[in-house]
Protein backbone atom coordinates (compact mmCIF):
# COMPACT_ATOMS: atom_id res chain seq x y z
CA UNK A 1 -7.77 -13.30 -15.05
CA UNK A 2 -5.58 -10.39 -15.19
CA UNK A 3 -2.27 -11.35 -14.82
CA UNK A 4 -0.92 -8.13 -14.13
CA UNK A 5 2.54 -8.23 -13.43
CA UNK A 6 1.08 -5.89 -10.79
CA UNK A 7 5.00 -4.68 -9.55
CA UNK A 8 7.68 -1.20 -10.77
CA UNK A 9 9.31 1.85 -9.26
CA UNK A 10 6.56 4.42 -10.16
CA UNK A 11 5.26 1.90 -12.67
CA UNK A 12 3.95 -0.69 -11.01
CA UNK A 13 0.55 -2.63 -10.87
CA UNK A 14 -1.05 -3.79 -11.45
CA UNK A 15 -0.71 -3.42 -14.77
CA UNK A 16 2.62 -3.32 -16.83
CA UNK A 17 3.06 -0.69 -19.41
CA UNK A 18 2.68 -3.52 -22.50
CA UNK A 19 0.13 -6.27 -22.47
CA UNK A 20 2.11 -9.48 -22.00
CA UNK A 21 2.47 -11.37 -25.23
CA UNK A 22 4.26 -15.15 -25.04
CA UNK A 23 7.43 -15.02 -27.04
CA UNK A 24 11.08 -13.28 -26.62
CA UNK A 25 11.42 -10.12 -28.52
CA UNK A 26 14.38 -10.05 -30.71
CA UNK A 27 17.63 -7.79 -30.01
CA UNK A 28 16.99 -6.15 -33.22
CA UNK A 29 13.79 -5.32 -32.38
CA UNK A 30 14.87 -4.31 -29.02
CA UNK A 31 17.12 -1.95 -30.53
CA UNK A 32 15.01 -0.79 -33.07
CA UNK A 33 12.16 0.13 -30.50
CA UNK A 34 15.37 2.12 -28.35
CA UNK A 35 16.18 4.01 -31.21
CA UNK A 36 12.58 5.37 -32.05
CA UNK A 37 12.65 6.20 -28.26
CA UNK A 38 15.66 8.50 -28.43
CA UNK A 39 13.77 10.16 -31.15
CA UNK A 40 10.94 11.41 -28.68
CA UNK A 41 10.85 15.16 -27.02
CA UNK A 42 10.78 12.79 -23.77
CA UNK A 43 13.97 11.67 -23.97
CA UNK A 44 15.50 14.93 -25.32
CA UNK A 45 14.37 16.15 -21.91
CA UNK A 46 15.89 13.11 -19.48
CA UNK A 47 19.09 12.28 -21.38
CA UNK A 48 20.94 15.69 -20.33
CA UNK A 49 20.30 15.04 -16.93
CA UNK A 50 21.64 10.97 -16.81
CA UNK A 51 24.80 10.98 -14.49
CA UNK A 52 27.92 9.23 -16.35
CA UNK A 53 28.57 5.46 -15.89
CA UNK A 54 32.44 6.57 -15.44
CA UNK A 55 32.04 8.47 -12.66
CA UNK A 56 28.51 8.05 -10.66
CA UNK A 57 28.26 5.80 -7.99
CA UNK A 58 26.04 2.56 -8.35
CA UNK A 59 22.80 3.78 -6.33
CA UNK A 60 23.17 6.53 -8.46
CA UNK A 61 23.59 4.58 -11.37
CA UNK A 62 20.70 2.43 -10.13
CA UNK A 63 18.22 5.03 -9.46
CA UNK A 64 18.82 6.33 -12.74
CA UNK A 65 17.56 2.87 -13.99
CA UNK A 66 14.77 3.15 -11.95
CA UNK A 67 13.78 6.39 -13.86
CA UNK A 68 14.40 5.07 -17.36
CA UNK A 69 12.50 2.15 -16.29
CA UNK A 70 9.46 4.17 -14.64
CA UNK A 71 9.62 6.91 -17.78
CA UNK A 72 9.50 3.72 -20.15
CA UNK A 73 12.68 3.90 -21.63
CA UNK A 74 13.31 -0.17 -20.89
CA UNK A 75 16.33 -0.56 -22.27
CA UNK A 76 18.15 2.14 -21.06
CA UNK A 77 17.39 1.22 -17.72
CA UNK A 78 18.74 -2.20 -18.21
CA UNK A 79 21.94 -0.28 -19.62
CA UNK A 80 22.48 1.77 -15.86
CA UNK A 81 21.60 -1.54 -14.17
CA UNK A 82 24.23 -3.49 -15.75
CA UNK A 83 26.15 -0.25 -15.33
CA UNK A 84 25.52 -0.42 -11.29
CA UNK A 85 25.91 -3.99 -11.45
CA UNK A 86 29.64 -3.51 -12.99
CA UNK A 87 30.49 -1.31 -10.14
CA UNK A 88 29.66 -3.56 -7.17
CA UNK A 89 25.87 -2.47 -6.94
CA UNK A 90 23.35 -5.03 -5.03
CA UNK A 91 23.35 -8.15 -7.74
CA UNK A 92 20.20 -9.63 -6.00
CA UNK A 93 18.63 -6.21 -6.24
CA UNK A 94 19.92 -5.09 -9.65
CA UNK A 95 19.41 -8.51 -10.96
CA UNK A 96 15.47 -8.80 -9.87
CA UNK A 97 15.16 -5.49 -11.35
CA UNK A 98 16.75 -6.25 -15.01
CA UNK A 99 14.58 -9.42 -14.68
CA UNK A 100 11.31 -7.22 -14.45
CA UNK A 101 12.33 -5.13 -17.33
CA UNK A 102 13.02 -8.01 -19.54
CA UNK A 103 9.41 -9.43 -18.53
CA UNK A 104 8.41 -6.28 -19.76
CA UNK A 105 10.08 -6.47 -22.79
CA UNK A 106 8.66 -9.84 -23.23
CA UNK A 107 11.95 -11.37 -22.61
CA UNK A 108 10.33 -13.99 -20.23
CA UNK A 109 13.52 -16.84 -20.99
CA UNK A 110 15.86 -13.96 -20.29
CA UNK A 111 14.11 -12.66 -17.11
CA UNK A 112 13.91 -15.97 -15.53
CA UNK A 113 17.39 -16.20 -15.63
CA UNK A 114 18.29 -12.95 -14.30
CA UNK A 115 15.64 -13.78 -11.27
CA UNK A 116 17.79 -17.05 -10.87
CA UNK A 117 20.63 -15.04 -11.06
CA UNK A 118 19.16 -12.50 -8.38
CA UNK A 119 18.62 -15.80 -6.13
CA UNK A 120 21.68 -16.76 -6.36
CA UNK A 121 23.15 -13.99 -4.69
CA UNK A 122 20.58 -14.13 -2.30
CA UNK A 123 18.52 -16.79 -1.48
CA UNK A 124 16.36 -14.97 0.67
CA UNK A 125 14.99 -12.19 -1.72
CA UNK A 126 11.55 -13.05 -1.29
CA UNK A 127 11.10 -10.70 -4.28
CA UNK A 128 13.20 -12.68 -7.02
CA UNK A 129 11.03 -16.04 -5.94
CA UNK A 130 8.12 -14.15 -6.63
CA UNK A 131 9.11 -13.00 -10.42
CA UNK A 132 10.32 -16.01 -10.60
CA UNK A 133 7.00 -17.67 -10.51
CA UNK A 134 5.61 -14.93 -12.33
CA UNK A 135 7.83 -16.17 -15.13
CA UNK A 136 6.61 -19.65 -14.54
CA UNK A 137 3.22 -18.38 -14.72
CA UNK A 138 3.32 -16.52 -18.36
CA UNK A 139 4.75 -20.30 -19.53
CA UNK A 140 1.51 -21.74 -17.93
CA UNK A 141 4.25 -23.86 -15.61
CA UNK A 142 1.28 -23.16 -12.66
CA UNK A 143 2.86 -26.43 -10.18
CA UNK A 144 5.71 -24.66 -10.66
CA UNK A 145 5.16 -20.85 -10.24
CA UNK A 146 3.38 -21.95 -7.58
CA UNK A 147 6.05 -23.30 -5.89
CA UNK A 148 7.61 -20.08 -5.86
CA UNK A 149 4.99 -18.01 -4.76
CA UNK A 150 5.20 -19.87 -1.39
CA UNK A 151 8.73 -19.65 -1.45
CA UNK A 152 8.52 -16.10 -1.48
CA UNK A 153 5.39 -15.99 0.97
CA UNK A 154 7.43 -17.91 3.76
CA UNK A 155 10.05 -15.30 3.26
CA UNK A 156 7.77 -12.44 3.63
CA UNK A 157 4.97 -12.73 5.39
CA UNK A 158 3.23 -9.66 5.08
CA UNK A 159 2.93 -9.15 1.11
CA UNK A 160 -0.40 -9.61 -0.28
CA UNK A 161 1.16 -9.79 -3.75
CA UNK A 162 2.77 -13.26 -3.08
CA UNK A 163 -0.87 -15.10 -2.18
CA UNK A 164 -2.54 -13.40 -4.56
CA UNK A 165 -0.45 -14.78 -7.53
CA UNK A 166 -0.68 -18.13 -5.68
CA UNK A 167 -4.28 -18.04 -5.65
CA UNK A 168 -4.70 -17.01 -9.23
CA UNK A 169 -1.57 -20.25 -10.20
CA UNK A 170 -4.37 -22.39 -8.57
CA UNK A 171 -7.63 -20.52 -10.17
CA UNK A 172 -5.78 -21.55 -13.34
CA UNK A 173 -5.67 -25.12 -12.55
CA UNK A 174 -9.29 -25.15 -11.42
CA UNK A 175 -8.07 -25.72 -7.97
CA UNK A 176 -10.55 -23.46 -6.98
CA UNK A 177 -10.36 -24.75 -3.27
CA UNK A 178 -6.82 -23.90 -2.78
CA UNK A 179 -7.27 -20.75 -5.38
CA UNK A 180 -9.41 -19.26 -2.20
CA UNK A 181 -7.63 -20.47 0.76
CA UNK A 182 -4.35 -18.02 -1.05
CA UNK A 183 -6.97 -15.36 -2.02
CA UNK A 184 -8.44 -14.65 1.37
CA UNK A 185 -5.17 -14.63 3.00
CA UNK A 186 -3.88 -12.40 0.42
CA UNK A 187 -7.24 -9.55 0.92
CA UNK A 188 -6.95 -10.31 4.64
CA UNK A 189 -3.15 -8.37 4.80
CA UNK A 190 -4.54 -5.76 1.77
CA UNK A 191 -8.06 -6.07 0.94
CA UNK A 192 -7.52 -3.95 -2.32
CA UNK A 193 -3.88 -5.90 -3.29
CA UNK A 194 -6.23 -6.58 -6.75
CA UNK A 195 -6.63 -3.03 -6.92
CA UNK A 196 -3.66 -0.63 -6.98
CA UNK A 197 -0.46 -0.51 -8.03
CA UNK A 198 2.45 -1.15 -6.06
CA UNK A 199 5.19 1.43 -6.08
CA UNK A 200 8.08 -0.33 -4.84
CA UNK A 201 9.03 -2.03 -8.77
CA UNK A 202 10.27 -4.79 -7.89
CA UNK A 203 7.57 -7.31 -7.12
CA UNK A 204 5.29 -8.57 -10.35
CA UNK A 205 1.55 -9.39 -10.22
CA UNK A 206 0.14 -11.17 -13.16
CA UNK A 207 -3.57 -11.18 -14.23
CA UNK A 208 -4.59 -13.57 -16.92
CA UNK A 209 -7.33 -12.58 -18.96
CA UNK A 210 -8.81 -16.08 -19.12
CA UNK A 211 -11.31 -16.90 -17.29
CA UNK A 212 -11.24 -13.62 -15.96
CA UNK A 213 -14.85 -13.01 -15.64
CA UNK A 214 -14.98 -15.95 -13.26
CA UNK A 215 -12.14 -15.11 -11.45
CA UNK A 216 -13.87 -11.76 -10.70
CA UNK A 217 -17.51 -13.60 -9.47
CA UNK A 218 -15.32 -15.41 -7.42
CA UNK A 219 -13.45 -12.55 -5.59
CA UNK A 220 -17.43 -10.91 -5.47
CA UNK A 221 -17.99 -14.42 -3.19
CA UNK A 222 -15.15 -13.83 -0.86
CA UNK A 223 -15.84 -10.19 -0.69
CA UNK A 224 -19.67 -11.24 0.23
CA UNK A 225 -18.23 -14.15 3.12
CA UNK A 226 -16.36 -11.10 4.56
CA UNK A 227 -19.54 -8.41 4.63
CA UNK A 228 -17.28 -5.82 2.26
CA UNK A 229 -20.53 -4.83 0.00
CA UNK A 230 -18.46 -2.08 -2.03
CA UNK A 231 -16.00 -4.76 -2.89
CA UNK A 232 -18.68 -7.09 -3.52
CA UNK A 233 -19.93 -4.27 -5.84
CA UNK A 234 -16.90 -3.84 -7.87
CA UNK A 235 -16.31 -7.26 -8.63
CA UNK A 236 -19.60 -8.29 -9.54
CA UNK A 237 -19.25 -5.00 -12.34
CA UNK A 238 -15.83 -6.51 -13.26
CA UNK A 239 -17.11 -9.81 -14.13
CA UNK A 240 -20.62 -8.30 -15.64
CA UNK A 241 -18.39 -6.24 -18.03
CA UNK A 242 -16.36 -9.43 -18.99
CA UNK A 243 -19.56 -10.86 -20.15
CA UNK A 244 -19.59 -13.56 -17.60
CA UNK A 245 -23.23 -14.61 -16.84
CA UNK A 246 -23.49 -13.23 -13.49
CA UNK A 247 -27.17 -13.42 -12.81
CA UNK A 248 -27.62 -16.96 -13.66
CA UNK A 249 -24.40 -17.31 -11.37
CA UNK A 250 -25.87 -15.41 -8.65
CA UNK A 251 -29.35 -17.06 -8.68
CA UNK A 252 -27.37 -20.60 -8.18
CA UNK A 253 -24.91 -19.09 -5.55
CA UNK A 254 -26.10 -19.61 -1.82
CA UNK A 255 -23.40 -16.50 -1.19
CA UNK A 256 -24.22 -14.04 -3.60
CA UNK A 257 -27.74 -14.80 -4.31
CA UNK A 258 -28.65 -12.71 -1.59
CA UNK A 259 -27.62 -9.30 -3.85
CA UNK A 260 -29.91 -10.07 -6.19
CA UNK A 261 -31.99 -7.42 -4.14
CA UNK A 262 -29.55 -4.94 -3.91
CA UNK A 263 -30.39 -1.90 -6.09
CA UNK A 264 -26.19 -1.57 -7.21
CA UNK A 265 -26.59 -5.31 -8.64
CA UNK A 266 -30.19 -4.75 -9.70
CA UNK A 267 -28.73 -1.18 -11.85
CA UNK A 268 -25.64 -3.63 -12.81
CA UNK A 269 -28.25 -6.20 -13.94
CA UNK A 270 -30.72 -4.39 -15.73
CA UNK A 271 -29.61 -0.52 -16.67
CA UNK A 272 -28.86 0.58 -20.28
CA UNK A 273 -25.15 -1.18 -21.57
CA UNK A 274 -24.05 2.06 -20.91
CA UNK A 275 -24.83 2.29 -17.47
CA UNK A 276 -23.46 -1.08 -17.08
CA UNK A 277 -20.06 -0.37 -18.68
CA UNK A 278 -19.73 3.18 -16.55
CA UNK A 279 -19.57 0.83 -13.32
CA UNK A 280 -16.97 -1.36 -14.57
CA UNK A 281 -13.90 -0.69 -13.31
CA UNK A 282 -10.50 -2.48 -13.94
CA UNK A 283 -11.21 -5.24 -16.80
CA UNK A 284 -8.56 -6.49 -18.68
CA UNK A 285 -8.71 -4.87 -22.28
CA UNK A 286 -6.34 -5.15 -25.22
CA UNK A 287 -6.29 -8.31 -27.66
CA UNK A 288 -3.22 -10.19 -25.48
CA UNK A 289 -3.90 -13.22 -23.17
CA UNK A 290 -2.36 -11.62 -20.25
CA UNK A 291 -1.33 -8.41 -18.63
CA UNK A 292 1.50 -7.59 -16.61
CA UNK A 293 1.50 -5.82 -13.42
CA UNK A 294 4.77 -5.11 -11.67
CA UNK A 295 4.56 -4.28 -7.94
């Protein structure tokens, strides 16, 4: 699966800058990485334009964390939102959002702390449960990120983002019952919540890159239960470009088996590997377990 720690201010989605590796990055490192940042034409360009931490308000100070953050400059952004946070910005806020940094960073010890901390202050930040079990998740703790996710779901209703982590906690656990029952609800309020990046930056969406072929045949099924062929399309590509057997799958499947037919699958099936890898779209890549989406 993909974990993409599908969440960020213009960042977020589905996938996180970084592929998500297990294990805390160092300060030095952290500092080191900061330093060869400062050295870029990039920064040159946004550091003239910061506003001071002595004088600027904390949404200013805030938003400027938001654009270190979205112009990848992590640990300036955590700078401004300690910054903000020192002046009497939002701590629930500020915290959830030095939390998704740090995941980003690979700091998943530190960001689960900060996402307690953002809970804390308010136990009714749907978004904070959410990382939370997003940090859960990247420790393979699945009971208990799941836990979480439906914390955050009974806060907030309406975002897809919440179920669909739920549903990929249980596809992890081969609770492939309960893995659906989250995964329709989640396409039912945003059919493509798998899809796109959220822009808001403060909600994560993980993606775990086992199993992932699977994972995709299965969200082909659901797609083909609701009639959505184009859907049914994609993910059938995405798990054919995994190398998941899908026509051996689809001959056994009482769902799918009817698109054995369909000229799409029968291109997908039998074109040139070239062909076959133009109409995938959206398969985890890189060497790393997981990816990191933050919504």
């Amino acid at each position: 699966m993909r974990l993409r720690v599908r969440f960020l201010a213009p960042v977020l989605a589905l996938c996180l800058p970084a592929a998500c590796l297990l294990g805390e990055t160092q300060p030095n490192e952290a500092q080191s990485h900061s330093a060869l940042l400062h050295q870029t034409k990039e920064w040159a360009d946004i550091q003239p334009h910061l506003p001071s931490p002595d004088t600027a308000s904390p949404a200013i100070l805030e938003t400027a964390g938001d654009v270190l953050r979205a112009r990848r400059f992590p640990e300036d952004a955590l700078e401004y939102y300690r910054d903000a946070l020192a002046k009497g910005g939002n701590m629930a806020a500020l915290r959830n959002k030095m939390g998704v940094v740090e995941l980003d960073l690979h700091q998943e010890l530190v960001a689960r702390a900060s996402f307690l901390d953002a809970i804390k202050a308010n136990k009714e930040y749907a978004p904070a449960w959410n990382n939370l079990g997003v940090s859960y998740s990247l420790s393979r703790d699945y009971p208990h990120a799941i836990r979480d996710y439906q914390r955050a779901a009974k806060l907030d209703g309406i975002t897809a983002t919440y179920h669909a982590n739920a549903g990929m906690a249980y596809f992890n656990m081969k609770d492939i019952e309960h893995a659906r029952q989250q995964l329709i609800v989640a396409i039912q309020i945003d059919p493509e919540v798998m899809q796109k990046q959220n822009q808001s930056g403060i909600d994560a969406q993980i993606l775990d890159r086992q199993n992932y072929g699977e994972f995709c045949f299965e969200m082909a099924r659901l797609f083909a239960e609701q009639k959505d062929v184009t859907q049914v399309h994609l993910w059938l590509s995405k798990a054919q470009g995994s190398g998941y057997d899908v026509r051996n799958e689809m001959r056994a499947d009482a769902v799918l088996s009817q698109y054995m037919k369909d000229p799409v699958v029968q291109l997908m099936l039998t074109g040139p590997s070239h062909v076959r890898r133009q109409s995938v779209s959206g398969a985890p890549t890189g060497n790393s377990q997981m990816e990191r989406n933050f919504n």
